[in-house]
Protein backbone atom coordinates (compact mmCIF):
# COMPACT_ATOMS: atom_id res chain seq x y z
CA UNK A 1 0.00 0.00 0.00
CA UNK A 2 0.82 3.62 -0.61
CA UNK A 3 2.50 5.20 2.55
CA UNK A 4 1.52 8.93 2.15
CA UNK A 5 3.71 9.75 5.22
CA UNK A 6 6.48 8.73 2.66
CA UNK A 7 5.48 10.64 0.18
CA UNK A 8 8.13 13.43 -0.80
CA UNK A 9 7.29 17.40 -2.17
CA UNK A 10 7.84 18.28 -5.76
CA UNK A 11 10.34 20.40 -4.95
CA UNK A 12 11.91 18.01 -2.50
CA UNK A 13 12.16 15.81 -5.67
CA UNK A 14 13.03 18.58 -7.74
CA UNK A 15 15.79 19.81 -5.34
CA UNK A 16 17.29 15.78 -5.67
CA UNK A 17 17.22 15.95 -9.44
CA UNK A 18 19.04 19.12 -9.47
CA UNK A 19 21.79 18.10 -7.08
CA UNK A 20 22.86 15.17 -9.26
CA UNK A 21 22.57 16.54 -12.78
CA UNK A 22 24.37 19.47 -11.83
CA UNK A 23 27.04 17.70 -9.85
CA UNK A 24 27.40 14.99 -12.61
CA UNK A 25 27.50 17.01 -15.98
CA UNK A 26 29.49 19.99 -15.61
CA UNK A 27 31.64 21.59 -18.45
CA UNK A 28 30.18 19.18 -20.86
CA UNK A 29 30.62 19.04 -24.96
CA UNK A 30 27.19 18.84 -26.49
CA UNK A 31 27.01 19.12 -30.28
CA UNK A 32 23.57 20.19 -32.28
CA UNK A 33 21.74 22.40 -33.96
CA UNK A 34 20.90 26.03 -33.01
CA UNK A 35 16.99 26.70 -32.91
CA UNK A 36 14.13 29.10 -31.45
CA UNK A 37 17.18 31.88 -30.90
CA UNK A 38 15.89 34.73 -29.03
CA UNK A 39 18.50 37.73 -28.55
CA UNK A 40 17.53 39.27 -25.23
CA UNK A 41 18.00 43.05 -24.59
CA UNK A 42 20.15 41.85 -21.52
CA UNK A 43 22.46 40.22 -23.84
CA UNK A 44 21.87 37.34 -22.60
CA UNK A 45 20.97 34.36 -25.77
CA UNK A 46 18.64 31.80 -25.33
CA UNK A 47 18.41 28.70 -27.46
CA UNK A 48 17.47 25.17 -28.02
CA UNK A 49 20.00 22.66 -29.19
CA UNK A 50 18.45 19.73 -30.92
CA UNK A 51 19.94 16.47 -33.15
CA UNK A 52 17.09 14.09 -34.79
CA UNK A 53 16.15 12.22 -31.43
CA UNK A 54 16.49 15.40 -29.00
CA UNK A 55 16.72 18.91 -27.91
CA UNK A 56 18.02 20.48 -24.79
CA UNK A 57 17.04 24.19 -23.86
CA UNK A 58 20.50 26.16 -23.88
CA UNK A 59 21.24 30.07 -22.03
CA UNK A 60 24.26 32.01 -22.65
CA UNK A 61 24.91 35.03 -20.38
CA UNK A 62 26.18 38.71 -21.54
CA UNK A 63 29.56 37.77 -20.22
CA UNK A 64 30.00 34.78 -22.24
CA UNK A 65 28.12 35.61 -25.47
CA UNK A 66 30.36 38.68 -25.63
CA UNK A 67 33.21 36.38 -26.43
CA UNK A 68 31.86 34.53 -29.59
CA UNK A 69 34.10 34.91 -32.40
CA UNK A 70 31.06 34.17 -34.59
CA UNK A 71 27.44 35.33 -34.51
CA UNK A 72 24.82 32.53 -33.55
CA UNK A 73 22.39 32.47 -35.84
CA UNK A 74 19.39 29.87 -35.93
CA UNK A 75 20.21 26.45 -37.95
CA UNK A 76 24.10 26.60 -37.07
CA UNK A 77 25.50 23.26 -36.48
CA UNK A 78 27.70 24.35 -33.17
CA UNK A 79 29.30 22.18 -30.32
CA UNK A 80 28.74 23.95 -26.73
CA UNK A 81 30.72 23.73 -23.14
CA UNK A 82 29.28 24.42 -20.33
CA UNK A 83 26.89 23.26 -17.01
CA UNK A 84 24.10 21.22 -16.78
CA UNK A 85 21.26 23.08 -15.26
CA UNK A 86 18.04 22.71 -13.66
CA UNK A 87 15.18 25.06 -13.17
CA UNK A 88 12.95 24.70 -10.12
CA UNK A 89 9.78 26.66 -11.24
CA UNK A 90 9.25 25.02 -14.60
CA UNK A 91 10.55 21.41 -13.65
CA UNK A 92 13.19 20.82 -16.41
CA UNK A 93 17.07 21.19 -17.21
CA UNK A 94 18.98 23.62 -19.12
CA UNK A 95 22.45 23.58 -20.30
CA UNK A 96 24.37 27.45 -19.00
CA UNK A 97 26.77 27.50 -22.15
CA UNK A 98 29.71 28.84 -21.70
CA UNK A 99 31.49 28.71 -24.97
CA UNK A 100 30.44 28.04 -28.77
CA UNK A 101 32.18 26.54 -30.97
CA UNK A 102 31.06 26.15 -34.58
CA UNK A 103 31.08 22.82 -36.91
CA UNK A 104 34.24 22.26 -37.92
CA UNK A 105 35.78 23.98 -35.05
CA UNK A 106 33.76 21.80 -32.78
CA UNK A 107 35.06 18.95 -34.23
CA UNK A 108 38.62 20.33 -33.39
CA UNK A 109 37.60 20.56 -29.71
CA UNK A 110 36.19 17.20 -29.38
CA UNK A 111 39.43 15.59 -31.11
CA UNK A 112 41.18 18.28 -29.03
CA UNK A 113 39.23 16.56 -25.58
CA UNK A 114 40.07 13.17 -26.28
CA UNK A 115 43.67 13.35 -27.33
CA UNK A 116 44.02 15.09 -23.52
CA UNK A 117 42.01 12.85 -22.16
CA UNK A 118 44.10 10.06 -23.29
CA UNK A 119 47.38 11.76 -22.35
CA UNK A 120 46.47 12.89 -19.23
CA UNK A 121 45.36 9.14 -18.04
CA UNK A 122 49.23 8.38 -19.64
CA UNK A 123 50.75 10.49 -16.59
CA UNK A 124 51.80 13.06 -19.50
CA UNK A 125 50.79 16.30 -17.70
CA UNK A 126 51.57 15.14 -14.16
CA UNK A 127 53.95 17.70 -12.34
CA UNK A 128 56.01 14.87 -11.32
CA UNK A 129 57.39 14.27 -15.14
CA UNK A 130 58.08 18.23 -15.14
CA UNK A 131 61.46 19.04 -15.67
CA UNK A 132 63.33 22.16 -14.06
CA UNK A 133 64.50 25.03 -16.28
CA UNK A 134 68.10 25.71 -15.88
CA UNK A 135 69.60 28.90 -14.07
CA UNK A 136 72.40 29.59 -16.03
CA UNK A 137 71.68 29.64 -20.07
CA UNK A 138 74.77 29.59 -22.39
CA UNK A 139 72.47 28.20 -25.38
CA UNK A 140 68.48 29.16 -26.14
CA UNK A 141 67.30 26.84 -28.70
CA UNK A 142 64.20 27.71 -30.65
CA UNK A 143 61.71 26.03 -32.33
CA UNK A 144 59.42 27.88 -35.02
CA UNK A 145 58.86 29.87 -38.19
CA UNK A 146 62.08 31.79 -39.09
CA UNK A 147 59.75 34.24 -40.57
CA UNK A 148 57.42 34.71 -38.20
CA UNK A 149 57.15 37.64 -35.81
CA UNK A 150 57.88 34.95 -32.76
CA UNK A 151 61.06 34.44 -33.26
CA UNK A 152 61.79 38.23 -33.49
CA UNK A 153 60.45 38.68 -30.33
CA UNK A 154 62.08 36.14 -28.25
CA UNK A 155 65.67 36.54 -29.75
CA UNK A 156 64.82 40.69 -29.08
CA UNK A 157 64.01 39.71 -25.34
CA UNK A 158 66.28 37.05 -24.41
CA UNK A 159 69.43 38.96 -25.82
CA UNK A 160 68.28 42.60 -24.46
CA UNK A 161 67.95 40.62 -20.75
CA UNK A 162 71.15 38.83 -21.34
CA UNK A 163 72.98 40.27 -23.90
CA UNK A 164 75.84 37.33 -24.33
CA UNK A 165 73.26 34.45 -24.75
CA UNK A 166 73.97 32.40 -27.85
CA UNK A 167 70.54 31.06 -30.04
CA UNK A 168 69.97 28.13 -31.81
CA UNK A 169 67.04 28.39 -34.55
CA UNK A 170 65.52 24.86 -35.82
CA UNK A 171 63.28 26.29 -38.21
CA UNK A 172 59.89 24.71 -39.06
CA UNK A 173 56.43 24.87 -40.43
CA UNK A 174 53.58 26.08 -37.54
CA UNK A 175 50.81 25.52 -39.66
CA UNK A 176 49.73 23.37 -42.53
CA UNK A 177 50.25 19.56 -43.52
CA UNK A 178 53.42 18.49 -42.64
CA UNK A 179 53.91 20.96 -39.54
CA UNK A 180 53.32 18.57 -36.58
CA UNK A 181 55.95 16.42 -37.87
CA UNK A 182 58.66 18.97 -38.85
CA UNK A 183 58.28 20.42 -35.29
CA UNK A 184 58.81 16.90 -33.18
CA UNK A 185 61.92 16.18 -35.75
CA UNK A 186 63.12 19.50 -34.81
CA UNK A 187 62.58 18.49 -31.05
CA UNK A 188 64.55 15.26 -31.78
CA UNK A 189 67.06 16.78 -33.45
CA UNK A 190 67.78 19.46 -30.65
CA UNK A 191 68.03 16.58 -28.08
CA UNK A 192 70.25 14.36 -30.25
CA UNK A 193 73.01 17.22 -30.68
CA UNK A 194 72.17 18.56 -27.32
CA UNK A 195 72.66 21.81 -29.03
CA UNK A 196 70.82 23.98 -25.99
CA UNK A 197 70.23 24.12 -22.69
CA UNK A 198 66.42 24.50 -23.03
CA UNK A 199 64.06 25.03 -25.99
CA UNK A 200 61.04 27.58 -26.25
CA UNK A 201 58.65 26.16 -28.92
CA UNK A 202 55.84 28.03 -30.36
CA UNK A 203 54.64 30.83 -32.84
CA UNK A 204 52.23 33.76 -33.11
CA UNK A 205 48.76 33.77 -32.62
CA UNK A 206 46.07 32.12 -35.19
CA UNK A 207 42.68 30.48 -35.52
CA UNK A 208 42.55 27.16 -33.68
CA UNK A 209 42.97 25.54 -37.12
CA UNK A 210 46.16 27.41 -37.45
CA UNK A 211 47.37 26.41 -33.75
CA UNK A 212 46.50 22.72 -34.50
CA UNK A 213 50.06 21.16 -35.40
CA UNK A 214 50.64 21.90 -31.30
CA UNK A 215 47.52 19.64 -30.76
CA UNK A 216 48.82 16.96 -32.20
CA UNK A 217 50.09 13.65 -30.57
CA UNK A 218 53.24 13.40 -32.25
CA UNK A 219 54.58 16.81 -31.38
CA UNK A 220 53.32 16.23 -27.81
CA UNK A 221 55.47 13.03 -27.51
CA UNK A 222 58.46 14.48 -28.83
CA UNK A 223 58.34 17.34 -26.01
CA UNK A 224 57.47 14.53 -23.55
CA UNK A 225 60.63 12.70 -24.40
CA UNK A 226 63.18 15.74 -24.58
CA UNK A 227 65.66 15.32 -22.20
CA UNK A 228 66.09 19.32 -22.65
CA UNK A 229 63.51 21.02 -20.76
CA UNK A 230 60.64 22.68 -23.08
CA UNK A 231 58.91 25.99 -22.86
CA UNK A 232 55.85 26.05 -25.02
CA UNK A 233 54.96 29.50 -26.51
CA UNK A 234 52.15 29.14 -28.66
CA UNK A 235 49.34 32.04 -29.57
CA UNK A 236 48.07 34.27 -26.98
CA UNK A 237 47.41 34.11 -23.43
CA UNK A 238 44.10 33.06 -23.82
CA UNK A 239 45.28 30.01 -26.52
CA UNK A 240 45.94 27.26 -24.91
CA UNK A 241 47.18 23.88 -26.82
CA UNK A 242 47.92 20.28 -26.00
CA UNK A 243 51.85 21.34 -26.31
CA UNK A 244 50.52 23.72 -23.37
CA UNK A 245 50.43 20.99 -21.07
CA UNK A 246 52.63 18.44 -21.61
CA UNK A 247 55.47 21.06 -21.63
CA UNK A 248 57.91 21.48 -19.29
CA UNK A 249 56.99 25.37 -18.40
CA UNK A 250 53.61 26.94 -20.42
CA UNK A 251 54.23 30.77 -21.37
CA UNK A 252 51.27 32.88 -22.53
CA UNK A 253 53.46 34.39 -24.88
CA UNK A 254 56.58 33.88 -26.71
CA UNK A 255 57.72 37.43 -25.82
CA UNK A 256 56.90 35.90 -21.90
CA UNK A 257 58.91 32.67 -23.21
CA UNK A 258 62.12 34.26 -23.15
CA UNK A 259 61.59 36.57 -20.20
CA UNK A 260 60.71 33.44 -18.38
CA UNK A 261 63.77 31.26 -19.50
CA UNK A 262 65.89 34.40 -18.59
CA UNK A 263 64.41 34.91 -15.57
CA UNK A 264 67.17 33.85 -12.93
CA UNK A 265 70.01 34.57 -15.16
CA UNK A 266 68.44 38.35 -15.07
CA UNK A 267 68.01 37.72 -11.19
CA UNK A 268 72.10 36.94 -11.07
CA UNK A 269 72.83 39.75 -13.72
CA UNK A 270 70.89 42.46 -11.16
CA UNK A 271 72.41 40.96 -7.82
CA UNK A 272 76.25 41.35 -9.87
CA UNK A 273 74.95 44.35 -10.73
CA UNK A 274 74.49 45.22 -7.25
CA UNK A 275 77.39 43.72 -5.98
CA UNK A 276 79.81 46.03 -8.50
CA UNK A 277 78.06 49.63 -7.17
CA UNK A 278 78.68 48.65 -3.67
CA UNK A 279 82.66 47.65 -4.37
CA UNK A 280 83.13 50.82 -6.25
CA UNK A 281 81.00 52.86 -3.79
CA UNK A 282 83.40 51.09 -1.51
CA UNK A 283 86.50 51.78 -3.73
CA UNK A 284 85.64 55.34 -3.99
CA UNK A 285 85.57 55.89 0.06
CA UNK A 286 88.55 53.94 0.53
CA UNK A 287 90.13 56.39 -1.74
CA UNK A 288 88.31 59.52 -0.38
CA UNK A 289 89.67 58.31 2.91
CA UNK A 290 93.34 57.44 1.74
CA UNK A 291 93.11 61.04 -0.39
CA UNK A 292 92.15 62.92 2.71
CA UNK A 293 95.06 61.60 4.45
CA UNK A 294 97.09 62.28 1.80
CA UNK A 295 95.96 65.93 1.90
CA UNK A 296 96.55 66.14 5.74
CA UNK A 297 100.03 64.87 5.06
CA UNK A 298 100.73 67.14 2.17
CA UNK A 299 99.86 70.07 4.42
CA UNK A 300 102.39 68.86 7.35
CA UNK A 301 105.40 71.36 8.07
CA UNK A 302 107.91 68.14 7.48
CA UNK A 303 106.80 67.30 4.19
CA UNK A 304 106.64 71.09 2.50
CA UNK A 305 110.42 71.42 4.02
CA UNK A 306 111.84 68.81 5.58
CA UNK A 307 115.20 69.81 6.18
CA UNK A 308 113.58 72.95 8.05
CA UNK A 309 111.81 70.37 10.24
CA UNK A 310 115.08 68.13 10.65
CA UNK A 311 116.92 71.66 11.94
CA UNK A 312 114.06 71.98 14.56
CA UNK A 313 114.53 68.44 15.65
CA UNK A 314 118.25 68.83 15.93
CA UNK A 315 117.98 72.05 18.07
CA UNK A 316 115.69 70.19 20.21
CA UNK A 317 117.90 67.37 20.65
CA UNK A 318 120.32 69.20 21.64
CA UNK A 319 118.59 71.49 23.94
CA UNK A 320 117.35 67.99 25.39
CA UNK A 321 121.27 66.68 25.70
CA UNK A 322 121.99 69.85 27.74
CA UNK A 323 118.82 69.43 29.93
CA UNK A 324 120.03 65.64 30.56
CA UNK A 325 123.61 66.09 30.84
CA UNK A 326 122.81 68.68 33.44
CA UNK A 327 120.09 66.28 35.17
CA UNK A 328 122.96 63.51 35.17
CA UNK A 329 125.01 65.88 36.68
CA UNK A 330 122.37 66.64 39.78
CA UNK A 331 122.21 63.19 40.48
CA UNK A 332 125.72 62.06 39.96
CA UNK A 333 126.60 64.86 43.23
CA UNK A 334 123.44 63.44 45.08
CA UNK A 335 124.61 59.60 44.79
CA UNK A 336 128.17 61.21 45.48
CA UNK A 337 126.89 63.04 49.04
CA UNK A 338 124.76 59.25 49.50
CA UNK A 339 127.85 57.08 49.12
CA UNK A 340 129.78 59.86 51.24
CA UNK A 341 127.31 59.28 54.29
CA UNK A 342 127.47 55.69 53.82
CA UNK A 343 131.50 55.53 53.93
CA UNK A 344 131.66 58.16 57.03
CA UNK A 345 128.87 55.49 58.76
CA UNK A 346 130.99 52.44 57.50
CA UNK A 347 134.56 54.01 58.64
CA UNK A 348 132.86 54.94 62.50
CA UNK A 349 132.22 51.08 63.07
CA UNK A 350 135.20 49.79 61.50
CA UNK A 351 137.13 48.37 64.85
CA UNK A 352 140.62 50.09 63.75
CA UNK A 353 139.12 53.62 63.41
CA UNK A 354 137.93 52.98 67.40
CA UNK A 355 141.66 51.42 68.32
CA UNK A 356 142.94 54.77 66.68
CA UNK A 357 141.21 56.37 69.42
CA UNK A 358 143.31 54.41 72.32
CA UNK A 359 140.74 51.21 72.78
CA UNK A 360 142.06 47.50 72.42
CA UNK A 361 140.65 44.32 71.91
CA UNK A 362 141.02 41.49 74.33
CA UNK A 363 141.69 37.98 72.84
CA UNK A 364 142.47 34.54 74.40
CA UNK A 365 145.74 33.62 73.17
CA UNK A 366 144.16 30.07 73.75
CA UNK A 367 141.79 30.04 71.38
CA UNK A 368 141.56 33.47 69.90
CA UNK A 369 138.23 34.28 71.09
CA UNK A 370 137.52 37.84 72.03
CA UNK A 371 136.95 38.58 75.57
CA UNK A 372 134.21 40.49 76.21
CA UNK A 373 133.70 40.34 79.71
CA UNK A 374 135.93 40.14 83.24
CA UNK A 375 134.12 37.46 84.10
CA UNK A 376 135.67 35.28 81.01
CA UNK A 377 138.98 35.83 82.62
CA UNK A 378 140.69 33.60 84.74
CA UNK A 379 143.97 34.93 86.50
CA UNK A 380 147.54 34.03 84.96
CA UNK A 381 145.54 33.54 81.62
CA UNK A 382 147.53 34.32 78.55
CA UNK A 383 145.93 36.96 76.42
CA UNK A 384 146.46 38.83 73.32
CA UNK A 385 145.73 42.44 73.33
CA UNK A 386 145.46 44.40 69.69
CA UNK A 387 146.01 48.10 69.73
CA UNK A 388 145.76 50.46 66.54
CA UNK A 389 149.49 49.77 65.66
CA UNK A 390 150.20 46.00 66.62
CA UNK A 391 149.60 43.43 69.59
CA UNK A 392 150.64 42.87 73.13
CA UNK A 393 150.90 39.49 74.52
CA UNK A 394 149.99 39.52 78.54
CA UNK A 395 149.45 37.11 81.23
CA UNK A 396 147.07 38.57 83.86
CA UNK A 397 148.02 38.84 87.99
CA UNK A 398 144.82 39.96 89.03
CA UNK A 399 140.72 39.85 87.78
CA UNK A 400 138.82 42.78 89.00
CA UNK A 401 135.24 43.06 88.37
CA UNK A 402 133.47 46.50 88.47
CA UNK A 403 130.11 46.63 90.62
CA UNK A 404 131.35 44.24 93.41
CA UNK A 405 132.13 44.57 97.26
């Protein structure tokens, strides 16, 4: 039995519907016919798409429609990009386009789709397989027209940012039968002479048909397989081509090619640059400094006339001689009146100078020891007495000893 507690709203259901068509089918291809055009005065273009089985209602906005290289007109077979849509209030699904593309263009995009497709699910984009460009150029090597307006502008840039850079031009078709191929060979051919460091391929700008040789499989394995890194350079900023991606480095431009492959040797260039004003703003102060001195020498009394200044110096060594002969002098009679004392002091204690005055010295003839007291004295000892002028020998009678009864 029908629950009607289960039952859900229309725009519960509606809400459902919209949440996985528009998360499952965004920037889609659809291909089909333009009908029922109506050119809003917004800007904005509505549309149906249909094919023999189907139609799909289509909206393009002012923003987008402003960039359609070809007016839509009603009956044109196109193919479309852009985001599944759906619209609450009348129940179905629109598709927002976001680019057109007509016929045969179209068919470009959709082989243009599935050849990245297939080499992105190869690994060939992957950052990993990315190789780095190299800091210091000696060789540019270039791949492209030699008459083109490219290859003007990257020499002009690389060689104005580094002025001693050497280039290598491999020239080839862009555009046309034959072009894919001549540019891989000239790929190969760079690698298997190794004659550069890295490689900028690319040309001018052009319709997609014109940009297709970059789109094509065999040029995007050649780039894959250089062992020199690649810079691809093709179109405008806004042109972007399977070359783009597998590259090594994508530049919007091929002016923007060579400022990018010059980029750290420019870096080195301005830091050298830098390096050089500072050692001759250096240089120059050292000098300044050294010149100064030079000056304040220059000035000096001894160097404007030096034998003037070596007079002066003799007068004042002489005047100093005088004033040290006579200081030499000074002390010479002070040590002399010193040494004087000292000798007077010296001659006072010498034991003769006291004998001179009439005192002896007692000895024992015994043992020559002097006799300083009566009490060392026996009587009939033998002594020696020395006087100023010689010695008496004596043998005493009698020991008296001052201070007793």
């Amino acid at each position: 039995m029908l629950n009607p507690l289960e039952a859900i709203t229309i725009s519960q259901a509606t809400q459902k519907i919209k949440v996985l068509l528009e998360g499952s089918f965004r920037n889609v291809l659809i291909r089909g016919e333009v009908s029922n055009l109506t050119n809003h005065s917004s800007g904005h273009k509505y549309f149906s798409l249909k094919d023999s089985g189907a139609q799909i209602s289509a909206v393009m906005f002012r923003g987008d429609a402003l960039g359609l290289k070809k007016v839509l007109s009603a009956g044109d077979d196109v193919v479309v990009r852009g985001d599944i849509s759906v619209y609450p209030p009348r129940g179905n699904y629109q598709i927002i386009v976001r680019e057109v593309m007509h016929a045969g263009i179209g068919e470009y995009l959709l082989k243009f789709e599935a050849l990245k497709k297939k080499l992105e699910g190869l690994g060939w984009f992957s950052e990993d397989t990315k190789k780095a460009l190299p800091r210091h150029i000696t060789t540019l090597g270039i791949v492209t027209s030699p008459t083109g307006a490219a290859v003007h502008d990257i020499i002009d840039v690389a060689r104005r940012r580094v002025p001693g850079i050497r280039v290598v031009i491999n020239p080839v078709l862009v555009q046309g039968d034959g072009a894919a191929v001549d540019i891989a060979m000239a790929i190969q051919q760079m690698n298997e002479y190794g004659l550069a460091d890295v490689i900028i391929v690319g040309r001018g700008g052009g319709s997609i048909e014109d940009l297709w040789p970059f789109n094509e499989e065999v040029v995007a394995k050649a780039i894959y397989d250089s062992v020199i890194p690649v810079v691809s350079a093709v179109g405008h900023e806004t042109d972007y081509t399977i070359a783009d991606f597998v590259s090594d480095v994508r530049a919007p431009t091929p002016s923007a090619a060579a400022e990018i492959v010059t980029a750290s040797m420019v870096q080195d260039i301005e830091k050298i640059t830098t390096l050089q004003k500072h050692i001759v703003h250096m240089a120059s102060q050292v000098v300044r400094g050294a010149r100064f001195r030079l000056d304040a020498v220059i000035k000096q009394p001894w160097f404007i006339a030096p034998c003037r200044v070596l007079e002066l110096y003799k007068q004042r060594v002489d005047e100093l001689s005088c004033v040290i002969d006579g200081a030499m002098r000074r002390n010479i009679e002070k040590y002399k009146l010193v040494v004087g004392s000292f000798v007077s002091a010296f001659k006072a204690l010498n034991p003769k100078s006291i004998m001179d005055k009439g005192y002896s010295i007692v000895f024992s003839k015994k043992d020559n020891s002097v006799i300083l007291s009566a009490k060392d004295v026996v009587d009939g000892q033998k002594l020696k007495i020395r006087l100023y002028d010689g010695e008496v020998h004596a043998i005493t009678e009698e020991v008296v000893q001052y201070g007793e009864e």
